[in-house]
Protein backbone atom coordinates (compact mmCIF):
# COMPACT_ATOMS: atom_id res chain seq x y z
CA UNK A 1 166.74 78.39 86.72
CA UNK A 2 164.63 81.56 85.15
CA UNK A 3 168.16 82.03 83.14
CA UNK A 4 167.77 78.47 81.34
CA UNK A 5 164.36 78.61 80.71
CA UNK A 6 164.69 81.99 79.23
CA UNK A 7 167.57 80.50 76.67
CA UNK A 8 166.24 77.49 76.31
CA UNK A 9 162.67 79.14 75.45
CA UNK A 10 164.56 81.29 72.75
CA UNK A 11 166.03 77.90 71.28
CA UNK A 12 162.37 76.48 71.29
CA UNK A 13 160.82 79.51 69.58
CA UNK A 14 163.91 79.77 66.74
CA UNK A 15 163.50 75.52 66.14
CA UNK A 16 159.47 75.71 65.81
CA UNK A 17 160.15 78.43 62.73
CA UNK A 18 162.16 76.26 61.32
CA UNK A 19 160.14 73.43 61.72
CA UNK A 20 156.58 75.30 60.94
CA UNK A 21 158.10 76.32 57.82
CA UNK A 22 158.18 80.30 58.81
CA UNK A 23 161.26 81.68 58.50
CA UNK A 24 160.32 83.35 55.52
CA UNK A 25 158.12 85.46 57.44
CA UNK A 26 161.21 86.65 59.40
CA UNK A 27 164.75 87.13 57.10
CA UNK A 28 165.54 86.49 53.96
CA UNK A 29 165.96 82.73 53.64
CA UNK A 30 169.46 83.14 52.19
CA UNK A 31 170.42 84.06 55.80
CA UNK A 32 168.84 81.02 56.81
CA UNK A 33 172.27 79.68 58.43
CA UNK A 34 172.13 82.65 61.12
CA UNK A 35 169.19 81.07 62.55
CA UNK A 36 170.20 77.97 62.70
CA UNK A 37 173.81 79.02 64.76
CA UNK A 38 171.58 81.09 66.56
CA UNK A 39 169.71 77.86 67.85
CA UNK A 40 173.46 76.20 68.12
CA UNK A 41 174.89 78.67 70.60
CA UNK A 42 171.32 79.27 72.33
CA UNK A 43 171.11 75.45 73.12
CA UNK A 44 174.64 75.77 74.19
CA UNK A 45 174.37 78.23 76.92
CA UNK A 46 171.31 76.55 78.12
CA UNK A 47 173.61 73.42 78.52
CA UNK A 48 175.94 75.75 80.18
CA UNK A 49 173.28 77.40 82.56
CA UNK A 50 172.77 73.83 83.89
CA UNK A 51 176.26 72.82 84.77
CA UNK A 52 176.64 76.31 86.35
CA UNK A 53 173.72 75.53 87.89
CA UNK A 54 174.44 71.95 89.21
CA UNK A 55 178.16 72.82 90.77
CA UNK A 56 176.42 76.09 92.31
CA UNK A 57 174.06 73.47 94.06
CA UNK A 58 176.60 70.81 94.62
CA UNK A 59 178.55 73.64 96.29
CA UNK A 60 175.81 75.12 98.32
CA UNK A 61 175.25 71.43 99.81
CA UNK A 62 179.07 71.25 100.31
CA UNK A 63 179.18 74.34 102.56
CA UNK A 64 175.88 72.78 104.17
CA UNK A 65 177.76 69.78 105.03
CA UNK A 66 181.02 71.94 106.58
CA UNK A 67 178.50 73.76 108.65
CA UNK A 68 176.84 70.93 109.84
CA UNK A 69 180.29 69.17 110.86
CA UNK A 70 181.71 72.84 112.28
CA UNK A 71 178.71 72.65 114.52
CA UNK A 72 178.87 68.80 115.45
CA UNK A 73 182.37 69.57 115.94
CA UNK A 74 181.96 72.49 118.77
CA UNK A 75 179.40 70.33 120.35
CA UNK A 76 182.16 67.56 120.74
CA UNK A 77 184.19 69.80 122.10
CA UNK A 78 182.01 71.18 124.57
CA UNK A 79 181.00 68.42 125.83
CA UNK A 80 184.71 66.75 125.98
CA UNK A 81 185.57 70.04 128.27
CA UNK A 82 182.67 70.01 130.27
CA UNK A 83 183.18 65.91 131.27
CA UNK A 84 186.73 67.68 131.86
CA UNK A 85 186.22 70.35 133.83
CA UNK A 86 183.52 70.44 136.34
CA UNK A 87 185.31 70.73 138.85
CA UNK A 88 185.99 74.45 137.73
CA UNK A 89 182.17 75.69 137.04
CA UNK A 90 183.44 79.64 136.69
CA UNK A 91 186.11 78.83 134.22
CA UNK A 92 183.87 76.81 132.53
CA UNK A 93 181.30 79.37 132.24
CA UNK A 94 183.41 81.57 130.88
CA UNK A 95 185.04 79.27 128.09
CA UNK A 96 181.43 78.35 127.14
CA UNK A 97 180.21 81.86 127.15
CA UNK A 98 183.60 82.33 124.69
CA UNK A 99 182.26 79.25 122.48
CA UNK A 100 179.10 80.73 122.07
CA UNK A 101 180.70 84.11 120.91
CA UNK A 102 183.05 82.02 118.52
CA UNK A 103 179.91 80.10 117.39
CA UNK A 104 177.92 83.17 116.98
CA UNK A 105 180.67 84.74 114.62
CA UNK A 106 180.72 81.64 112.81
CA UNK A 107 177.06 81.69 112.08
CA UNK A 108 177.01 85.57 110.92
CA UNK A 109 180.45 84.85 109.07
CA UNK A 110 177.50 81.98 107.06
CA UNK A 111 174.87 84.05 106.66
CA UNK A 112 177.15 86.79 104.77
CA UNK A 113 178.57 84.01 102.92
CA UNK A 114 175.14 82.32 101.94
CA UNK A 115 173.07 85.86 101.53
CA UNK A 116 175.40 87.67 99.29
CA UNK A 117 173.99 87.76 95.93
CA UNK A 118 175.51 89.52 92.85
CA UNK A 119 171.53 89.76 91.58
CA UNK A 120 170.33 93.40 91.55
CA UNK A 121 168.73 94.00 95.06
CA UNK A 122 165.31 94.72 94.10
CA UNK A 123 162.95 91.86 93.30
CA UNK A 124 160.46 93.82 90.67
CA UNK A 125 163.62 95.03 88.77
CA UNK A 126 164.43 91.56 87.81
CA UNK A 127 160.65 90.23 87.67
CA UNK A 128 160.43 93.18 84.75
CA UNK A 129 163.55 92.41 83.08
CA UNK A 130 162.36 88.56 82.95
CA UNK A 131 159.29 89.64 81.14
CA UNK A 132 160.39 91.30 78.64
CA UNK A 133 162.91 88.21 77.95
CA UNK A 134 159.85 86.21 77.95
CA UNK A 135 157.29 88.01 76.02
CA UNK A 136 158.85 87.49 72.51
CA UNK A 137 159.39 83.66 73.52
CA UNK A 138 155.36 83.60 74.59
CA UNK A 139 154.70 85.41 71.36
CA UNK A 140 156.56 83.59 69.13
CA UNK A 141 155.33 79.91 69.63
CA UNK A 142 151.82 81.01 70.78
CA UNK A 143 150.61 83.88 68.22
CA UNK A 144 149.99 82.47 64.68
CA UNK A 145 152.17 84.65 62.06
CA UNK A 146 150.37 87.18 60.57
CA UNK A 147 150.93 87.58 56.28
CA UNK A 148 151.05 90.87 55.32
CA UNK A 149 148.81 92.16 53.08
CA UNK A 150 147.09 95.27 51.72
CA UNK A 151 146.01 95.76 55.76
CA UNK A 152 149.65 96.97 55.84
CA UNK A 153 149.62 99.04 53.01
CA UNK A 154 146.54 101.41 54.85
CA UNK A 155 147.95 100.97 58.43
CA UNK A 156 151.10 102.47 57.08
CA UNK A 157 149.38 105.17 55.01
CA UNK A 158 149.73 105.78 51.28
CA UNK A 159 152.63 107.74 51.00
CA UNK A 160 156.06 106.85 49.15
CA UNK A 161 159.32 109.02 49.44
CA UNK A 162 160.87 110.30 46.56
CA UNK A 163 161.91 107.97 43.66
CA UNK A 164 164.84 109.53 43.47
CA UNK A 165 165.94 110.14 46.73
CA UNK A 166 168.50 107.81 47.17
CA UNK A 167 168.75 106.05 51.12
CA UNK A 168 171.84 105.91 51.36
CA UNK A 169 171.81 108.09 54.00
CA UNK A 170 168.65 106.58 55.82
CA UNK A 171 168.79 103.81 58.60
CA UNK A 172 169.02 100.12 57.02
CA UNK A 173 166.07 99.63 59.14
CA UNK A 174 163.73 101.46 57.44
CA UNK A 175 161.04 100.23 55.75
CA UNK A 176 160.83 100.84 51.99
CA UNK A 177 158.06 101.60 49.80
CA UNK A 178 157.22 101.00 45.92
CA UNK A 179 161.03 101.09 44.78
CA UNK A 180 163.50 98.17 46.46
CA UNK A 181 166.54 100.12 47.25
CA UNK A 182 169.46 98.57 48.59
CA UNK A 183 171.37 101.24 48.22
CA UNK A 184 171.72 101.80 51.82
CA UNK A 185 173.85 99.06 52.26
CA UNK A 186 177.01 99.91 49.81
CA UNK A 187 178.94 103.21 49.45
CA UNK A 188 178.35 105.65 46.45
CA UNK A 189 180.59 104.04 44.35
CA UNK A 190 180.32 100.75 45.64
CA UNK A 191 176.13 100.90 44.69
CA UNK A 192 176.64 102.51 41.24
CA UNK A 193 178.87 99.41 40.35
CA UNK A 194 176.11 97.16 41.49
CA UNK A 195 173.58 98.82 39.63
CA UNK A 196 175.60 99.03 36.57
CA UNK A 197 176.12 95.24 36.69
CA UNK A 198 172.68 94.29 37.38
CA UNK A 199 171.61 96.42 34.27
CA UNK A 200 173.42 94.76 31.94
CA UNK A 201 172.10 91.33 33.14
CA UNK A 202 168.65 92.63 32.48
CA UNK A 203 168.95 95.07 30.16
CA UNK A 204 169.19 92.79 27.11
CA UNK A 205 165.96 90.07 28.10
CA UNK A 206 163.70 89.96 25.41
CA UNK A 207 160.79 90.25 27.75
CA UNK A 208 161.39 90.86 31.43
CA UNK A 209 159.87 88.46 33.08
CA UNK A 210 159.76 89.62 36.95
CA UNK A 211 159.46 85.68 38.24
CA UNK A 212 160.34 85.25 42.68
CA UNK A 213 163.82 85.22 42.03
CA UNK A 214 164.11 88.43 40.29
CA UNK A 215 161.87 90.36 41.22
CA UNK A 216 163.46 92.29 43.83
CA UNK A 217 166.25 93.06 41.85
CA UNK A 218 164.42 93.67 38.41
CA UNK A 219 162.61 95.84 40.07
CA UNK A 220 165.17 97.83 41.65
CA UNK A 221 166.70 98.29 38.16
CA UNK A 222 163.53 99.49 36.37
CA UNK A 223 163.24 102.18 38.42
CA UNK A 224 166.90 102.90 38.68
CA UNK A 225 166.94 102.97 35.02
CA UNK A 226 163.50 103.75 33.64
CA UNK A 227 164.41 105.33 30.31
CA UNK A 228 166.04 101.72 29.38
CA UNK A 229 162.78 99.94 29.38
CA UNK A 230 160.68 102.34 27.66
CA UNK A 231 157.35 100.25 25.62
CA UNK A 232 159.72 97.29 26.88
CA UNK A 233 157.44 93.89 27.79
CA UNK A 234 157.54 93.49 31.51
CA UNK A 235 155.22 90.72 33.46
CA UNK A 236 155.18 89.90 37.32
CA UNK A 237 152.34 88.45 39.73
CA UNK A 238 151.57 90.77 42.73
CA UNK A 239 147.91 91.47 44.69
CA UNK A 240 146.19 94.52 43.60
CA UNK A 241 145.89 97.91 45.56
CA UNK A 242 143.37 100.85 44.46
CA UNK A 243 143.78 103.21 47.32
CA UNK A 244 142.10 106.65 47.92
CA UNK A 245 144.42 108.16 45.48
CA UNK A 246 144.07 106.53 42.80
CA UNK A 247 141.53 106.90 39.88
CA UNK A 248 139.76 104.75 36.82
CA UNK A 249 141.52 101.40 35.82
CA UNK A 250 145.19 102.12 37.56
CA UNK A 251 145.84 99.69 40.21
CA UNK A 252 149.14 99.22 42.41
CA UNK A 253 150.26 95.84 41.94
CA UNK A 254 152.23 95.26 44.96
CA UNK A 255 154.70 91.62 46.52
CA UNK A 256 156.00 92.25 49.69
CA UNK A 257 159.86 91.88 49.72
CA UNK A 258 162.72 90.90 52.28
CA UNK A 259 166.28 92.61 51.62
CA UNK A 260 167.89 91.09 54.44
CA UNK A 261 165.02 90.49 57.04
CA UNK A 262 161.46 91.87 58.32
CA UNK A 263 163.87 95.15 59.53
CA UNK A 264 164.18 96.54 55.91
CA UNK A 265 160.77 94.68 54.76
CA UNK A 266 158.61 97.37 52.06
CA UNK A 267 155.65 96.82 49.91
CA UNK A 268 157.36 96.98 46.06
CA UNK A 269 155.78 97.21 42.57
CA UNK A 270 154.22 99.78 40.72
CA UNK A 271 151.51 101.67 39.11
CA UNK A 272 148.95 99.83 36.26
CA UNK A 273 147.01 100.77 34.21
CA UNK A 274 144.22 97.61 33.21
CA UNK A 275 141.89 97.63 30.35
CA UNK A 276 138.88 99.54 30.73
CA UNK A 277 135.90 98.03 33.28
CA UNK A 278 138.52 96.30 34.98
CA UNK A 279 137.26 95.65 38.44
CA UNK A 280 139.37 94.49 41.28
CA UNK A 281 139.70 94.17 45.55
CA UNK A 282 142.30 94.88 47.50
CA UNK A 283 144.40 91.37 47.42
CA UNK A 284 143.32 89.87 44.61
CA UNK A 285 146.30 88.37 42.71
CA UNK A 286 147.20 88.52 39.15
CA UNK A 287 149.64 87.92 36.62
CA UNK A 288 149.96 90.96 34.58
CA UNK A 289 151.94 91.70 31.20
CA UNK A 290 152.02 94.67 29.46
CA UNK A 291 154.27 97.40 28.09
CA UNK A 292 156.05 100.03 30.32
CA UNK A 293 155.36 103.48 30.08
CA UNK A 294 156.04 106.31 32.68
CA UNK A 295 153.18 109.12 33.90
CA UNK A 296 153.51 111.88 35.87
CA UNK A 297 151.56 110.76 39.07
CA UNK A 298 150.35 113.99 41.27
CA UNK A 299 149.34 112.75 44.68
CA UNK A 300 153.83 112.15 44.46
CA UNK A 301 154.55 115.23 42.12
CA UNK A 302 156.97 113.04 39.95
CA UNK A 303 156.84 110.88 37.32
CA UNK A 304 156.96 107.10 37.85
CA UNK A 305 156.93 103.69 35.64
CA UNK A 306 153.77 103.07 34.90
CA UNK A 307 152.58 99.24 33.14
CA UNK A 308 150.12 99.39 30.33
CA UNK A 309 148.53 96.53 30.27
CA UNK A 310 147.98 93.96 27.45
CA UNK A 311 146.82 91.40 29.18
CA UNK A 312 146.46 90.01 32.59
CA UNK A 313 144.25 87.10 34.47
CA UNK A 314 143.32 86.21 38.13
CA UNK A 315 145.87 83.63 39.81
CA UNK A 316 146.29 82.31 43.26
CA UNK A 317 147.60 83.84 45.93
CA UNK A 318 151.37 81.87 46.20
CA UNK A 319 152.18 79.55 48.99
CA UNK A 320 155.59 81.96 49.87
CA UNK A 321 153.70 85.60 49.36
CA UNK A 322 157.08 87.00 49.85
CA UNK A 323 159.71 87.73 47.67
CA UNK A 324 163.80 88.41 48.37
CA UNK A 325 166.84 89.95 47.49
CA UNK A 326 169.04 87.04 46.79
CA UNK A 327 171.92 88.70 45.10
């Protein structure tokens, strides 16, 4: 039974996502149909952990039932060769002692058959291994999602790799900082095709625009490609970080980003520089535009694209904070 409410609380958990609207928070939404198969076959076994669990009931009862008429069945005969032979008390007494032998081995020969259990032996093994099925379940439809913000930014620490260390070499896993860089999921030659073909597709945009649906990948290619874009027009809407390392009117301008799911999640934007007297928090949004220059930044002892701003204004924080790789 523990079996099909663990699956069946997984289904439960996946469907309430869907339903609540908060998948987002989890993959990419392109893989959206994994989810959904995932609540398929989930529902499936559950459905399967019931029939297994009906016939192993309707079988228990069965071999209940043979007991019960093995026993009745001795009894009948006992009795039929008693009525038949009373008349021979020590013959009897031994054939009776010999039933109660047979009937003995007959009830050991049940207990073995009902007490063996192919469950490990020890009780707290599987208690622990039951919790820690159920924990994410509990987690998931109990605990309200939590949206990242610039919270994750400090609990992280401020401190990017290299902008030109490529990851190819680094576990998918890993969570990325500043620069998207799915680099770590194609071969070398495989990944300088796909950045080849992304910058032409951006390359000749009047003004670069860095809207939800490209951001990710804009990105990537700005940095993959900064001498390209040089006192180019770029604009994107992002929630601004100062940090302890950074001085005057630059700000990090920062979306969280998805490439495939909350795995290979990263914080991704980059260094701008506002007007003078501009004053901003930690996670205030804004829509910035301005032109791209590069500086080099010492706290990371390289240079980096840097946006010089020309104009910017306050906007809402969006109802999807995230944005995704979706080619």
């Amino acid at each position: 039974m523990i079996r099909f409410y663990i699956l069946f609380g997984f289904a439960l958990m996946f469907s309430l996502i869907h339903l609540q609207g908060q998948l987002n928070k989890f993959i990419n939404t392109k893989y959206a149909y994994l989810s959904v198969t995932a609540i398929v076959l989930l529902l499936l076994l559950s459905a399967i952990e019931v029939v297994r669990m009906y016939r192993a009931e309707q079988a228990e009862k069965k071999k209940l039932e043979d007991a019960e008429a093995k026993a009745q069945a001795h009894a009948i005969g006992h009795e039929h060769e008693h009525a038949h032979r009373h008349d021979h008390e020590h013959t009897h007494d031994h054939d009776h002692s010999h039933e109660h032998h047979d009937h003995d081995h007959d009830h050991d020969h049940d207990h073995d058959v009902f007490g063996h259990s192919h469950e490990p032996k020890s009780k707290w093994k599987r208690a622990i291994g039951y919790l820690i099925l159920a924990f994410p379940i509990v987690t998931g439809i109990f605990l309200p999602v939590q949206t990242l913000d610039s919270s994750f930014v400090k609990a992280k620490g401020f401190s990017f790799p290299g902008m030109d260390d490529s990851m190819s070499d680094k576990n998918p896993g890993t969570h990325q900082f500043l620069k998207p860089d799915s680099s770590v999921f194609y071969g070398k030659e495989g990944y300088d095709k796909l950045k080849n073909k992304e910058l032409s597709e951006i390359v000749g945009m009047k003004e670069i625009n860095l809207n939800d649906d490209l951001f990710m990948k804009g990105m990537e290619v700005i940095y993959n490609f900064p001498g390209e874009f040089m006192n180019r027009t770029v604009s994107f809407d992002g929630f601004a970080y100062k940090g302890e390392q950074v001085d005057g009117e630059h700000y990090f301008v920062f979306r969280f980003g998805f490439i495939h799911c909350a795995a290979d999640s990263g914080v991704f934007g980059m260094l701008v520089d506002f007007p003078k007297g501009t004053v901003l928090h930690d996670d205030d949004w804004v829509h910035v535009t301005g032109k791209l220059t590069s500086e080099l930044y010492q706290p990371f002892k390289q240079t980096i694209p840097v946006l010089r701003v020309t104009s910017y204004e306050a906007v809402p924080a969006p109802k999807d904070p995230y944005v995704y790789r979706t080619n």
